[in-house]
Protein backbone atom coordinates (compact mmCIF):
# COMPACT_ATOMS: atom_id res chain seq x y z
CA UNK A 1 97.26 106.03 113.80
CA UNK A 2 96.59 106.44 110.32
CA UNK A 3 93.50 108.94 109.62
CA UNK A 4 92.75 107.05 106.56
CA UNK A 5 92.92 103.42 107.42
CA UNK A 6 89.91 101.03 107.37
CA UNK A 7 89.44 99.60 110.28
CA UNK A 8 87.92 95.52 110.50
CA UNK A 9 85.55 94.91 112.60
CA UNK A 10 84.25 91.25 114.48
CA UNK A 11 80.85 91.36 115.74
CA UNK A 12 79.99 87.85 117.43
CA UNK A 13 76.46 87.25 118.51
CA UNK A 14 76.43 84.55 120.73
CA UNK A 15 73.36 82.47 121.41
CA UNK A 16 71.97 79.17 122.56
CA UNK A 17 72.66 77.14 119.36
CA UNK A 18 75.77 79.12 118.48
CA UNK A 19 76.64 81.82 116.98
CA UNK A 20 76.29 85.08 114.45
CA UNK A 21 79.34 86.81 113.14
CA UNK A 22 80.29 89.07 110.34
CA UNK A 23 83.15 90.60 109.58
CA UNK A 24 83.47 94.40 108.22
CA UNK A 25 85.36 96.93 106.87
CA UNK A 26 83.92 100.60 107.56
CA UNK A 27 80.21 101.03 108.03
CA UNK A 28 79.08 99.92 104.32
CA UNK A 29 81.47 96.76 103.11
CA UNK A 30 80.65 93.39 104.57
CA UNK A 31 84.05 90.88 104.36
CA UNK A 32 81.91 87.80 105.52
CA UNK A 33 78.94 86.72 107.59
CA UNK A 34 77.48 83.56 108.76
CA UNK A 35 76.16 81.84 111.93
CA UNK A 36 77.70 78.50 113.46
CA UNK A 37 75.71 76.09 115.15
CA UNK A 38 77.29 74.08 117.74
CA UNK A 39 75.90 71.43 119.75
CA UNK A 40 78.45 70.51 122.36
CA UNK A 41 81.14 71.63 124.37
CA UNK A 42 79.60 75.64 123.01
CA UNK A 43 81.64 77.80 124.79
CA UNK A 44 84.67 75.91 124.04
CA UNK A 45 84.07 75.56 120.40
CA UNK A 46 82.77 78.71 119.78
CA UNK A 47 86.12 80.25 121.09
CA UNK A 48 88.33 77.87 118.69
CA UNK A 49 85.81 79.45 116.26
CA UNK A 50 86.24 83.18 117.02
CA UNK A 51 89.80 82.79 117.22
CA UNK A 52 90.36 81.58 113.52
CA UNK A 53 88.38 84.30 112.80
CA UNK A 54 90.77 86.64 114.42
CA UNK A 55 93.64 84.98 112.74
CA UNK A 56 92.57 85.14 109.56
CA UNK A 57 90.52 88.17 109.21
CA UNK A 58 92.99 90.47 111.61
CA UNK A 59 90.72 92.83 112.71
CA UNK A 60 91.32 95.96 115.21
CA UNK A 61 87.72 95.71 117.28
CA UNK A 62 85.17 92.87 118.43
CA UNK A 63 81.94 93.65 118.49
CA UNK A 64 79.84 91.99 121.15
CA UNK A 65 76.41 92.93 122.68
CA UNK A 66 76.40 94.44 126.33
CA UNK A 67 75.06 90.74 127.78
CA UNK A 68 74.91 92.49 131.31
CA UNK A 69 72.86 95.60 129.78
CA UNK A 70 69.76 96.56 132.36
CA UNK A 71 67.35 95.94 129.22
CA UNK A 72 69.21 91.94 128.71
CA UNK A 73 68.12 88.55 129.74
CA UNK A 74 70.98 86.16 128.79
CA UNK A 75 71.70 82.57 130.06
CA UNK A 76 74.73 81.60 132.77
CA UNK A 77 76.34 80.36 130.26
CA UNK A 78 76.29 83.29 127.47
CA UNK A 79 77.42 85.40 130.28
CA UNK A 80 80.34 82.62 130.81
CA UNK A 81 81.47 82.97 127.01
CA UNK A 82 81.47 86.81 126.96
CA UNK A 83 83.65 87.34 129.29
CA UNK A 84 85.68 84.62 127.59
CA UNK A 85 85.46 85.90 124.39
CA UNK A 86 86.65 89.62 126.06
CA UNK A 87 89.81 87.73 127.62
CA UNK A 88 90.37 86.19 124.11
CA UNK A 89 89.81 90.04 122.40
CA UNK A 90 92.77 91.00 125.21
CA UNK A 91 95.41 88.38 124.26
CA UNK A 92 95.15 89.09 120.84
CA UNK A 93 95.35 92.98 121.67
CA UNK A 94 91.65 93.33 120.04
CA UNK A 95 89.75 96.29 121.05
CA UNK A 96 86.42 95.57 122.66
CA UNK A 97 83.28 97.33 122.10
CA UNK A 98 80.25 96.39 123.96
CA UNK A 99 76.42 97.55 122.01
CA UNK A 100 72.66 97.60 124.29
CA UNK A 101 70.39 96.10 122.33
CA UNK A 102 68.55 99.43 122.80
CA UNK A 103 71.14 101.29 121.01
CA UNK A 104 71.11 98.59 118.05
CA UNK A 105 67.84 99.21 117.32
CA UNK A 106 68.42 103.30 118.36
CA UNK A 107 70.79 103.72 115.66
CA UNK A 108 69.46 101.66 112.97
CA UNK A 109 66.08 102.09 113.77
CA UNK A 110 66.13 105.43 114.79
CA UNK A 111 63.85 104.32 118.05
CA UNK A 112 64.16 102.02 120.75
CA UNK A 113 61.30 100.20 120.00
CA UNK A 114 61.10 97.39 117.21
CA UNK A 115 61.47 93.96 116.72
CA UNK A 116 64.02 91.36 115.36
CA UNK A 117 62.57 91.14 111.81
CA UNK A 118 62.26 94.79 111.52
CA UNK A 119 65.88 95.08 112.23
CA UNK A 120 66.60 92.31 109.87
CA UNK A 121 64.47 93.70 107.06
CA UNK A 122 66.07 97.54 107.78
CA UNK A 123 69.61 95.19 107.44
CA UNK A 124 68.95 93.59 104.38
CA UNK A 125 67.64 96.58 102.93
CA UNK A 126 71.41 97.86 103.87
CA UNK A 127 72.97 95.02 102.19
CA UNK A 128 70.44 93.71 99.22
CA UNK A 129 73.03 91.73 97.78
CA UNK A 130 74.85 90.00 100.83
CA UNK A 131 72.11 90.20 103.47
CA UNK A 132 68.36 90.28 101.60
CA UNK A 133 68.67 86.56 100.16
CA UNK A 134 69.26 85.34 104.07
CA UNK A 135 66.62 87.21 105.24
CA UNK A 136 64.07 84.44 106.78
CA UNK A 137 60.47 85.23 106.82
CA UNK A 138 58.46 86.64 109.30
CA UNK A 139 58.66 84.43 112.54
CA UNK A 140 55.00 82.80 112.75
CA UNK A 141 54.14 82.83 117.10
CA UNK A 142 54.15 78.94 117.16
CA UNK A 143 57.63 78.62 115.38
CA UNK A 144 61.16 78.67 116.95
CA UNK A 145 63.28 81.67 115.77
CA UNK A 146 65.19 80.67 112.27
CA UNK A 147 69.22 80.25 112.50
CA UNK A 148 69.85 82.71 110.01
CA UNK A 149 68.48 85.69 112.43
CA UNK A 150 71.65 85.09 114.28
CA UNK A 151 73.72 86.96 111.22
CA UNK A 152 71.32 89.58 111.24
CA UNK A 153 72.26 89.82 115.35
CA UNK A 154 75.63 89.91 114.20
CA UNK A 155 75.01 92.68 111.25
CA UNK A 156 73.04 94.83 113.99
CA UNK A 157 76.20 94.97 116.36
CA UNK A 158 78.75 95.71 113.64
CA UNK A 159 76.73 98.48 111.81
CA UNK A 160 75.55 100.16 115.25
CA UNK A 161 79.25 100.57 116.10
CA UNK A 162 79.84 102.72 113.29
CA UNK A 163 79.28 106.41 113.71
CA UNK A 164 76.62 108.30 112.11
């Protein structure tokens, strides 16, 4: 191995309506970053997805959060698509690098405690030009979480697996 080589990075966030990605290169340059929404057939479609991504963006790791972490509630079926998207990772020779959302919010944070849109803000701070005009506003009790949190997810994963 190279000692000098950038490494590219894949951090998926899967949810219920989809999915947050971003793509980097070392801990400070974002390639791209988005969130999908998909409505049927999820697990499916989000693996056709991810695996253009992989294609085209040829990176060395995925990034995906620990979905079977003590401190995680996910659904049957997120469970169902990480594992998937860890056999897809293997056939395309991908390293795999599972993230708590403890340690997220650990290493960007710098405590365990905190919230989404603290995370998001600390992100966008990060990334003022890519990541600040995304940022949603604060998530009133009454509302459902905004679709564009999912990139922040996404951003979370792939700057936590960078070393300090």
């Amino acid at each position: 191995m190279i000692k000098n080589k950038i490494v590219r990075i894949l951090a998926i966030a899967p949810t219920a309506r989809g999915f947050g990605y971003v793509v980097m290169e070392g801990p400070r340059r974002l390639v791209t970053f988005s969130n999908k929404s998909i409505l049927q057939n999820k697990n499916e479609r989000t693996l056709v997805w991810v695996e253009k991504f992989i294609r085209r963006y040829e990176p060395a790791v995925m990034v995906l959060p620990a979905v079977n972490a003590a401190d995680t509630r996910r659904a049957k079926r997120i469970k169902q698509l990480h594992q998937r998207l860890i056999a897809l990772a293997t056939q395309h020779n991908l390293k795999v690098k599972l993230i708590t959302g403890t340690k997220v919010r650990e290493r960007l944070l710098g405590q365990i405690k905190g919230n989404k849109q603290s995370l998001a803000e600390m992100l966008a701070g990060l990334f003022p030009i890519e990541l600040a005009p995304r940022l949603p506003p604060k998530r009133k009790v009454w509302k459902s979480e905004d679709p564009r949190m999912d990139i922040f997810d996404a951003a979370g994963l792939a700057v936590a697996f960078w070393p300090k």
